[in-house]
Protein backbone atom coordinates (compact mmCIF):
# COMPACT_ATOMS: atom_id res chain seq x y z
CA UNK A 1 -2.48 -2.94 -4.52
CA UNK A 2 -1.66 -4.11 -0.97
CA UNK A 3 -4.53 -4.66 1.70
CA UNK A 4 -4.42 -2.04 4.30
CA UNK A 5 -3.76 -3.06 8.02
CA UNK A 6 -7.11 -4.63 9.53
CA UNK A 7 -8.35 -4.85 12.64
CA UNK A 8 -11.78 -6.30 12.67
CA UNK A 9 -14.39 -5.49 15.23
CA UNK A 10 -13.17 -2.84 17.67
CA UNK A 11 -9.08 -4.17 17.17
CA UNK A 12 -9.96 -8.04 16.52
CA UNK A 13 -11.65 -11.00 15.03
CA UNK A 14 -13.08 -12.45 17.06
CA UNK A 15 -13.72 -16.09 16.26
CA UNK A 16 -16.62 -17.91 16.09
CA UNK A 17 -16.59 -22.21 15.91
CA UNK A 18 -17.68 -23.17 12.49
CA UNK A 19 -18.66 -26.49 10.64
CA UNK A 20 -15.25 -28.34 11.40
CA UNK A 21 -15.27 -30.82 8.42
CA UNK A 22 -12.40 -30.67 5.70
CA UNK A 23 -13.65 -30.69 2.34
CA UNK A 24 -12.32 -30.62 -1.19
CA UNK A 25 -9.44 -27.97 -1.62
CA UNK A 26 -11.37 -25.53 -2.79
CA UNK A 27 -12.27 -21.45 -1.77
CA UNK A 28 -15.64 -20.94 -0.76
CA UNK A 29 -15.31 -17.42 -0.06
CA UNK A 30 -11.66 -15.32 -0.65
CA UNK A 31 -12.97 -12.95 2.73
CA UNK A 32 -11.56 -14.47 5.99
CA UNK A 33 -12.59 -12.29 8.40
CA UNK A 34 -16.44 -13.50 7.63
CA UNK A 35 -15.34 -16.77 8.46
CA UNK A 36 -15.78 -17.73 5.24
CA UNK A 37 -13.29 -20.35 4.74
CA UNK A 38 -10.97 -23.29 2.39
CA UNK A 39 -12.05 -26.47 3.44
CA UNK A 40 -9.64 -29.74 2.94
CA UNK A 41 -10.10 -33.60 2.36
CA UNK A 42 -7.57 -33.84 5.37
CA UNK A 43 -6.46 -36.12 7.81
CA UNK A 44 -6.79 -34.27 10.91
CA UNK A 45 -5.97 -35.35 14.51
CA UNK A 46 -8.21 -35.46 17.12
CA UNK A 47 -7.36 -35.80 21.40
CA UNK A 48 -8.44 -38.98 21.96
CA UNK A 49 -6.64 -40.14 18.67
CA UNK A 50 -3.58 -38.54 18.60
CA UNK A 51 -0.81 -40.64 19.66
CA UNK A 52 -2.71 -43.52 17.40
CA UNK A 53 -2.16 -41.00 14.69
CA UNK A 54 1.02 -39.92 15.45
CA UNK A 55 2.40 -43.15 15.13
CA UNK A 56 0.92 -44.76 12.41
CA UNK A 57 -0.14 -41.90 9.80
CA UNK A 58 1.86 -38.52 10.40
CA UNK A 59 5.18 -40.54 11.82
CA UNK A 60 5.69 -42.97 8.62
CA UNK A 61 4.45 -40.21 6.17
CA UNK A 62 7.01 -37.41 7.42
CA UNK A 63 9.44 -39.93 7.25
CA UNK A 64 9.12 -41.16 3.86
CA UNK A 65 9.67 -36.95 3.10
CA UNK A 66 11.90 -35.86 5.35
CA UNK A 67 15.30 -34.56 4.09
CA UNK A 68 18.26 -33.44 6.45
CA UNK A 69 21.00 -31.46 6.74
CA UNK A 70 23.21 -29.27 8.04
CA UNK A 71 24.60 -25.31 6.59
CA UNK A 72 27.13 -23.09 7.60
CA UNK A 73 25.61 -19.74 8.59
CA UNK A 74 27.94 -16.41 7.80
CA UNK A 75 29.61 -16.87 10.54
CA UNK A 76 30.52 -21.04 10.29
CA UNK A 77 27.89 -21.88 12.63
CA UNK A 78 26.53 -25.32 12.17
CA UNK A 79 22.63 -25.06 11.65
CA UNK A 80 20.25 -28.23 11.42
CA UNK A 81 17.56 -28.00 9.22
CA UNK A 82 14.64 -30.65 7.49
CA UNK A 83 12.78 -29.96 4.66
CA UNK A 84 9.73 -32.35 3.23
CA UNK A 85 9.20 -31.90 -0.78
CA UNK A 86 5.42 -32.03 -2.18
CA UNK A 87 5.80 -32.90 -5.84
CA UNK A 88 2.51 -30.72 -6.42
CA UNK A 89 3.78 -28.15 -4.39
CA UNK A 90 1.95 -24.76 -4.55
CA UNK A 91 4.47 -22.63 -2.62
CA UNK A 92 6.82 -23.37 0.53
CA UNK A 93 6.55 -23.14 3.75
CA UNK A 94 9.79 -21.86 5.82
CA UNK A 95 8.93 -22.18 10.19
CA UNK A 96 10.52 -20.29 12.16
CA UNK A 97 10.06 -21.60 15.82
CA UNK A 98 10.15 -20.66 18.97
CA UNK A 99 12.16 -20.44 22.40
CA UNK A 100 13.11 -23.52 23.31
CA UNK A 101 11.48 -25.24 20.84
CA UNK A 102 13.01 -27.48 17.65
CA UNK A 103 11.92 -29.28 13.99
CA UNK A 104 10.18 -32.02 15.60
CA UNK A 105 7.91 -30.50 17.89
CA UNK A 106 5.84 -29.13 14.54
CA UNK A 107 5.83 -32.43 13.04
CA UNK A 108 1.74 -32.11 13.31
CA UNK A 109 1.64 -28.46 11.96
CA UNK A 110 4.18 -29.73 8.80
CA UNK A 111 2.07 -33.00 8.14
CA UNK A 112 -0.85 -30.53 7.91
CA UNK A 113 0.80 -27.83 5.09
CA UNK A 114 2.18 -31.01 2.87
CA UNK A 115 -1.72 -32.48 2.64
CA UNK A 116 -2.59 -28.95 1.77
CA UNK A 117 -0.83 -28.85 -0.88
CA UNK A 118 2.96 -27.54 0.52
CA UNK A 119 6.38 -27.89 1.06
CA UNK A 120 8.36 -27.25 4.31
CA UNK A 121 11.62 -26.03 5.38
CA UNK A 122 12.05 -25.86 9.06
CA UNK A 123 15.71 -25.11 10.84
CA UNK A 124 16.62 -25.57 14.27
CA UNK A 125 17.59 -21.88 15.45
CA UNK A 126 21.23 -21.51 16.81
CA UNK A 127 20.57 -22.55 20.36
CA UNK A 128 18.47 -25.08 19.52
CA UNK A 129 17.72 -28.78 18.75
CA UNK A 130 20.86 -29.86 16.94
CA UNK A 131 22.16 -26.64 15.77
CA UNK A 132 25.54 -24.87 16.90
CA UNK A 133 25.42 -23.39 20.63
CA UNK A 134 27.61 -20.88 22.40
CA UNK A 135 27.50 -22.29 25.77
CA UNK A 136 27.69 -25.96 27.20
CA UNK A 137 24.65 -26.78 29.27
CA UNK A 138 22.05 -27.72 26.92
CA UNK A 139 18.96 -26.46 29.24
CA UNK A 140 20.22 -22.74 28.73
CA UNK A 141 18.74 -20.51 25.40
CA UNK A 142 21.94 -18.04 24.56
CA UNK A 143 22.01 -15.83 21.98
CA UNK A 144 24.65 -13.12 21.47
CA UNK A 145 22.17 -10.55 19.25
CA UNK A 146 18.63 -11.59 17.30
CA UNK A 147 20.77 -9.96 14.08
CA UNK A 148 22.64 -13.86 14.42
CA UNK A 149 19.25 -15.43 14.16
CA UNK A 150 18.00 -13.33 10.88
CA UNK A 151 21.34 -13.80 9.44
CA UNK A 152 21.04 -17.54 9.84
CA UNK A 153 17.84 -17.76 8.51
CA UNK A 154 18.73 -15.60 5.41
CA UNK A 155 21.77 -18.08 4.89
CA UNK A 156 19.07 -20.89 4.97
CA UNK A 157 16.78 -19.19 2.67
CA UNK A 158 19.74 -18.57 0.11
CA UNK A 159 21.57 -21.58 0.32
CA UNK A 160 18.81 -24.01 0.92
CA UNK A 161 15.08 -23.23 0.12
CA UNK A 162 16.23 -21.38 -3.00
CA UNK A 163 19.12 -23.15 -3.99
CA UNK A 164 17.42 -24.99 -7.16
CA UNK A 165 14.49 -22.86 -7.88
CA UNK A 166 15.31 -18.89 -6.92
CA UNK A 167 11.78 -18.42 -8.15
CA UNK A 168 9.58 -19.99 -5.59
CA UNK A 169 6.64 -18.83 -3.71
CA UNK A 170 7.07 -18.72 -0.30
CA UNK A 171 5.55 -18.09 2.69
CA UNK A 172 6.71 -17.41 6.45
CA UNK A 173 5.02 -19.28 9.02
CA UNK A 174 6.32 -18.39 12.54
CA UNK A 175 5.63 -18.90 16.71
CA UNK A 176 6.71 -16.73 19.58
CA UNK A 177 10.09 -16.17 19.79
CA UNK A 178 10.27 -17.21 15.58
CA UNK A 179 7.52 -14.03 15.22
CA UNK A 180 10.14 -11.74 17.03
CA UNK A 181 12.94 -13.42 14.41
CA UNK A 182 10.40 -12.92 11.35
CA UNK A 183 9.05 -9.70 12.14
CA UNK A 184 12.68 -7.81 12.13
CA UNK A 185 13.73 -10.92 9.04
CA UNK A 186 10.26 -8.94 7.00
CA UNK A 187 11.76 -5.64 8.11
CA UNK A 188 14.97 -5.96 6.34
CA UNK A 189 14.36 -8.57 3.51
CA UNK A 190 10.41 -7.28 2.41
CA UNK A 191 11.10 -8.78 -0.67
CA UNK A 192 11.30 -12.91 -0.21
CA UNK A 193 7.88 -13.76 1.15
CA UNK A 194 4.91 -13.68 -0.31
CA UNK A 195 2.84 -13.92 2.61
CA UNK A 196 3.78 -14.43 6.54
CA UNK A 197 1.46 -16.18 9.18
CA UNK A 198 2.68 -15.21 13.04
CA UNK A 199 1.10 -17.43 15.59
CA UNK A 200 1.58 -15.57 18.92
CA UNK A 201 4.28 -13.63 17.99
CA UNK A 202 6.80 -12.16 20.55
CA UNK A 203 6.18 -8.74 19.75
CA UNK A 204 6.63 -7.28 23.15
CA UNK A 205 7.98 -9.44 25.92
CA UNK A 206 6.52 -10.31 29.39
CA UNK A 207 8.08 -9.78 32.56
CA UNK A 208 6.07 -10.98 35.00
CA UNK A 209 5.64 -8.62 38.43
CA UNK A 210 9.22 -6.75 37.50
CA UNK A 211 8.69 -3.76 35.61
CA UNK A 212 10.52 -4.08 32.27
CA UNK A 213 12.66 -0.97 32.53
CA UNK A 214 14.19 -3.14 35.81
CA UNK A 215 14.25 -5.69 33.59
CA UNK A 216 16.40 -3.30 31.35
CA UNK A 217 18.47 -2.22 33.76
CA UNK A 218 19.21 -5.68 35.33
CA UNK A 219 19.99 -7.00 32.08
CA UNK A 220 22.62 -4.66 31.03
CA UNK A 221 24.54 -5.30 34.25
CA UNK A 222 24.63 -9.00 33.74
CA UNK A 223 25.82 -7.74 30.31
CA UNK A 224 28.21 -5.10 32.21
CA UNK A 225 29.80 -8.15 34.36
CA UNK A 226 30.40 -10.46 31.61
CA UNK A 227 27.87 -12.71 33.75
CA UNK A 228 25.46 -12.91 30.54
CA UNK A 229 25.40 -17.10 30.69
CA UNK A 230 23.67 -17.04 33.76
CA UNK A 231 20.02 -17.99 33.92
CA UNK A 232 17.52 -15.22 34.40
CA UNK A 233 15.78 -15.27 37.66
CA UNK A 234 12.81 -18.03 38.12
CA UNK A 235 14.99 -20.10 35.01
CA UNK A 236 17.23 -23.10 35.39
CA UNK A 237 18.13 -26.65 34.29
CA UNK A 238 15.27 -28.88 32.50
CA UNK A 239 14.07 -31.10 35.40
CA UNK A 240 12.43 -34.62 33.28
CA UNK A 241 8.89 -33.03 35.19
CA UNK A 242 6.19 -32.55 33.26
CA UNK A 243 3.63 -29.31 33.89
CA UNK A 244 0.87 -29.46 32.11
CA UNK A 245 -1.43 -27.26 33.69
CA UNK A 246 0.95 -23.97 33.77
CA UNK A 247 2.27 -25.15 30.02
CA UNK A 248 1.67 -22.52 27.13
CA UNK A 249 -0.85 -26.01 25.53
CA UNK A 250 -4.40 -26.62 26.12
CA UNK A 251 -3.28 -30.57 24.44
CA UNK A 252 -2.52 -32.91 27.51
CA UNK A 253 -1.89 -35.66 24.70
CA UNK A 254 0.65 -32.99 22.41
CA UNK A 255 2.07 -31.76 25.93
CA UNK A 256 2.89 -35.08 27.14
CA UNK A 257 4.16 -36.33 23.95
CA UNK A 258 6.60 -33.28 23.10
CA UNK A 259 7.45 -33.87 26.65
CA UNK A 260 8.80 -37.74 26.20
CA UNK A 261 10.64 -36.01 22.93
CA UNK A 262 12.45 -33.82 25.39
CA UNK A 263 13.20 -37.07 28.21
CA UNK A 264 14.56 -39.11 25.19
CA UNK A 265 16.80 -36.39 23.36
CA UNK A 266 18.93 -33.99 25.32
CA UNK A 267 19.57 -32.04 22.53
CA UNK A 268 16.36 -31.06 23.34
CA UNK A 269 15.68 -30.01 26.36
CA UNK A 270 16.12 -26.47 25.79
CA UNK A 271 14.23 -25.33 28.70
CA UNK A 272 15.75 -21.92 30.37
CA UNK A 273 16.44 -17.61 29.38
CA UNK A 274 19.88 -16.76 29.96
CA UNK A 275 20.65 -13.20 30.54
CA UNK A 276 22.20 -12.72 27.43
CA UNK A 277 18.69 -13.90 25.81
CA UNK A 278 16.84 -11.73 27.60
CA UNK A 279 18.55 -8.61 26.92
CA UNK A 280 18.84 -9.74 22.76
CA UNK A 281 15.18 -10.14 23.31
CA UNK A 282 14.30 -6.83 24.98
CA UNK A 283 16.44 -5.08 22.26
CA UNK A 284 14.90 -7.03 19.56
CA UNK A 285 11.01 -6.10 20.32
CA UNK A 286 12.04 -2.52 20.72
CA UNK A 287 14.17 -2.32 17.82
CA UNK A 288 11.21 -4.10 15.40
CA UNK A 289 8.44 -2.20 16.47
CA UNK A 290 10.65 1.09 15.39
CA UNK A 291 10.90 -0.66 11.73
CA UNK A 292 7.47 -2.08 11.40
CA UNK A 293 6.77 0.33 8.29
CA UNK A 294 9.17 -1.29 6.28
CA UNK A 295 6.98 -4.72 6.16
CA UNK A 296 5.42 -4.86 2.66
CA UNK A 297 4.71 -8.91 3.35
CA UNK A 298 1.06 -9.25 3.74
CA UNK A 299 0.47 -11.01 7.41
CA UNK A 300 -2.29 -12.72 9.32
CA UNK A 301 -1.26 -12.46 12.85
CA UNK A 302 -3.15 -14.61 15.56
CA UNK A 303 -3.22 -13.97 19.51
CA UNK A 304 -3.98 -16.08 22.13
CA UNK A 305 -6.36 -14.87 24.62
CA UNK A 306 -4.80 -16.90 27.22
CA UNK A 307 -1.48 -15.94 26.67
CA UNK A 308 1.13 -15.48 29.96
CA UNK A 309 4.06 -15.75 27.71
CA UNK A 310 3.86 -12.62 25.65
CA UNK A 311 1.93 -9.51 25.97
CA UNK A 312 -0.57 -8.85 23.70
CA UNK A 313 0.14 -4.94 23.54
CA UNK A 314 3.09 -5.50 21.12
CA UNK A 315 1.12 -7.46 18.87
CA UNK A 316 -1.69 -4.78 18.40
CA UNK A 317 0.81 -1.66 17.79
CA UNK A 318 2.49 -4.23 15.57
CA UNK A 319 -0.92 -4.59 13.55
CA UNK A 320 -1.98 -1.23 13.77
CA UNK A 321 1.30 0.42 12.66
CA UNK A 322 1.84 -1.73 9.38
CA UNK A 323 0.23 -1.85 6.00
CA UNK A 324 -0.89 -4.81 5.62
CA UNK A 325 -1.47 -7.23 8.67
CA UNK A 326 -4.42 -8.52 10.04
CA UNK A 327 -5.20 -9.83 13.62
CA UNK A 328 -7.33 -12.47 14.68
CA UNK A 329 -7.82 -13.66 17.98
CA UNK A 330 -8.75 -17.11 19.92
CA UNK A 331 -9.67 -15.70 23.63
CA UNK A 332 -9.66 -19.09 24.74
CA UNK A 333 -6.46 -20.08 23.19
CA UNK A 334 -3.16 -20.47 25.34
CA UNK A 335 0.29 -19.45 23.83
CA UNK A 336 0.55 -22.14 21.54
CA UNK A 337 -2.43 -22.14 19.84
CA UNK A 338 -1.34 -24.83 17.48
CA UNK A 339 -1.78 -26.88 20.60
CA UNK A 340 -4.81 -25.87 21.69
CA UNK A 341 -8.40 -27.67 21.80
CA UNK A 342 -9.06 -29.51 18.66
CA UNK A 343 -12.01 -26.82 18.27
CA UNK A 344 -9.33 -23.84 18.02
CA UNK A 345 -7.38 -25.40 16.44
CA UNK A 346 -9.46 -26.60 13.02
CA UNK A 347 -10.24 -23.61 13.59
CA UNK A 348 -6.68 -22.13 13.24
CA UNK A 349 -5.91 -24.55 10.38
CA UNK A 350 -9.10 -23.38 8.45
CA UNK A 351 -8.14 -19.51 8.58
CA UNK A 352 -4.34 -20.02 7.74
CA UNK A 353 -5.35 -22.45 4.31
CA UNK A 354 -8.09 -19.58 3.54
CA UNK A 355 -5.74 -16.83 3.80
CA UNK A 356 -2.84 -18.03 1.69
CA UNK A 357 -5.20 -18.91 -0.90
CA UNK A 358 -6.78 -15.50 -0.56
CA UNK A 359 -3.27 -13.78 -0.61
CA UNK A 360 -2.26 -16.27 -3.75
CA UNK A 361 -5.38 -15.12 -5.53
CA UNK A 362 -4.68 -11.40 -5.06
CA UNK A 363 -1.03 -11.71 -6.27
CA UNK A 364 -2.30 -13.75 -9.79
CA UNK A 365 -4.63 -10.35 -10.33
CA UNK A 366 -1.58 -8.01 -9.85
């Protein structure tokens, strides 16, 4: 029998710092939300150590793993992908990333899943990285309808993760724009996952000052006028300048080094919403909270306090309208909370390891 949708403590969890070593792989405790948690003999990075790590531990290990490739989506669209095999693998991870991001930027959060005990698929979305795009200028995110991105990831799924073994566990992990992808992917294929993590999932989008109904409207004239390609207002061409302090990271050292990936590889320097995007996007959030109901994937759903890239709205009728998903959130967490203080984040990494081995232990009972 299936958890019921939780929302701890007046709608969240609200975290609380706890002892931040990793231990042996072992559960202390199956309940999460008492912050009772799975504690790893794990390399983790630091601030102050990261680029040291970086280069000489996560770097040379991914590398020894990493497999590559490229599959034809339904359509014949090119799509990059990576995968890293772990010999005593568990389950598998699939990623599903976010706007404007690409494999290599979660090179920290994969290290971390193959020491626990996982292996990890990870594609570049159609847009993205080295996958297929629609339009030219490599700054600009275009996508035609989020029903290409699900397709393409249910290609990937098919002919890739579960090529050789149509039997294996696995489990969603997804940020942002991904959540958006795996929210509506868990709508219409409940069956695939075991268990789904969303890290600041784009469950309802934000607009800024315009009210989203002018959003709407704006959108579907672009759409009207065949002017879709065009960037939407406050967008544009990636400019090789680095923001930190209005970034969606709380890591100068991550920031700066996903930045010098960007300066070194135009293929990824994704940076800018088209039109078309937009309005895909809009549509999307709409059209998955009408379908959350048909989720039967047990989630744990995190939200940034500090997020200014989605609203946090979405994410709470998304939690409060399915069976089985529970929110947690980091108030002092920007969007990407997977690049947040090292506090948050062994905290993050504590709660995900806890959970899946919560959610495996439930499903060996059934």
């Amino acid at each position: 029998m299936r958890e019921n949708s939780e929302i701890i403590n007046n709608e969240v969890v609200k975290n609380e710092m706890v002892n931040n070593e990793m231990i042996d792989n072992e559960v202390v405790n199956n309940n999460v939300i008492n912050n009772e948690i799975i504690k790893h003999d794990m390399i983790f990075l630091g601030e102050e150590d990261y680029m040291e790590k970086i280069i000489h531990v996560v770097g040379p290990r991914l590398d020894d793993l990493r497999k590559k490739g490229y599959y034809q989506s339904v359509d014949g669209a090119e799509i990059y992908y990576e995968y890293y095999d772990n010999p005593k693998e568990k389950a598998a991870i699939v990623i599903s990333h976010g706007f404007c991001e690409f494999t290599q930027k979660f090179e920290e959060v994969i290290f971390y899943y193959i020491q626990a005990g996982y292996s990890v698929y990870i594609p570049d979305h159609r847009g993205h990285g080295y996958s297929q795009r629609a339009v030219e200028n490599w700054s600009k995110v275009y996508i035609r309808t989020y029903d290409d991105y699900v397709m393409d990831f249910h290609q990937f799924i098919t002919s890739i993760v579960l090529k050789d073994n149509v039997d294996r566990k696995l489990v969603l992990y997804a940020h942002s724009m991904g959540g958006a992808i795996a929210a509506l992917f868990l709508e219409q294929y409940p069956d695939i996952f075991s268990s789904a993590i969303l890290s600041s999932p784009m469950l309802e989008i934000e607009c800024g000052k315009t009210p989203t109904p002018l959003v709407w409207l704006a959108m579907l004239y672009k759409k009207i006028t065949r002017t879709g390609e065009d960037y939407v207002s406050g967008h544009g061409d990636f400019d090789g300048i680095p923001h930190f302090d209005t970034s969606t990271c709380l890591s100068r050292a991550r920031y700066h080094h996903i930045f010098n990936m960007r300066l070194q590889d135009i293929k990824y320097q994704t940076w800018g919403a088209t039109c078309a995007w937009t309005l895909a996007s809009l549509k999307a959030v709409r059209k998955l909270q009408k379908r959350v109901k048909q989720v039967k994937t047990p989630i744990l759903l995190f939200q940034a306090g500090r997020d200014s890239t989605v609203k946090p709205g979405g994410q709470k009728r998304f939690t409060q309208k399915s069976m089985n998903t529970r929110l947690v959130e980091f108030s002092d967490s920007k969007h990407e909370i997977y690049n947040a203080t090292t506090e948050i984040r062994k905290e993050y990494y504590h709660m995900i390891f806890a959970y899946l081995e919560e959610q495996f232990a439930v499903e060996s009972q059934k």
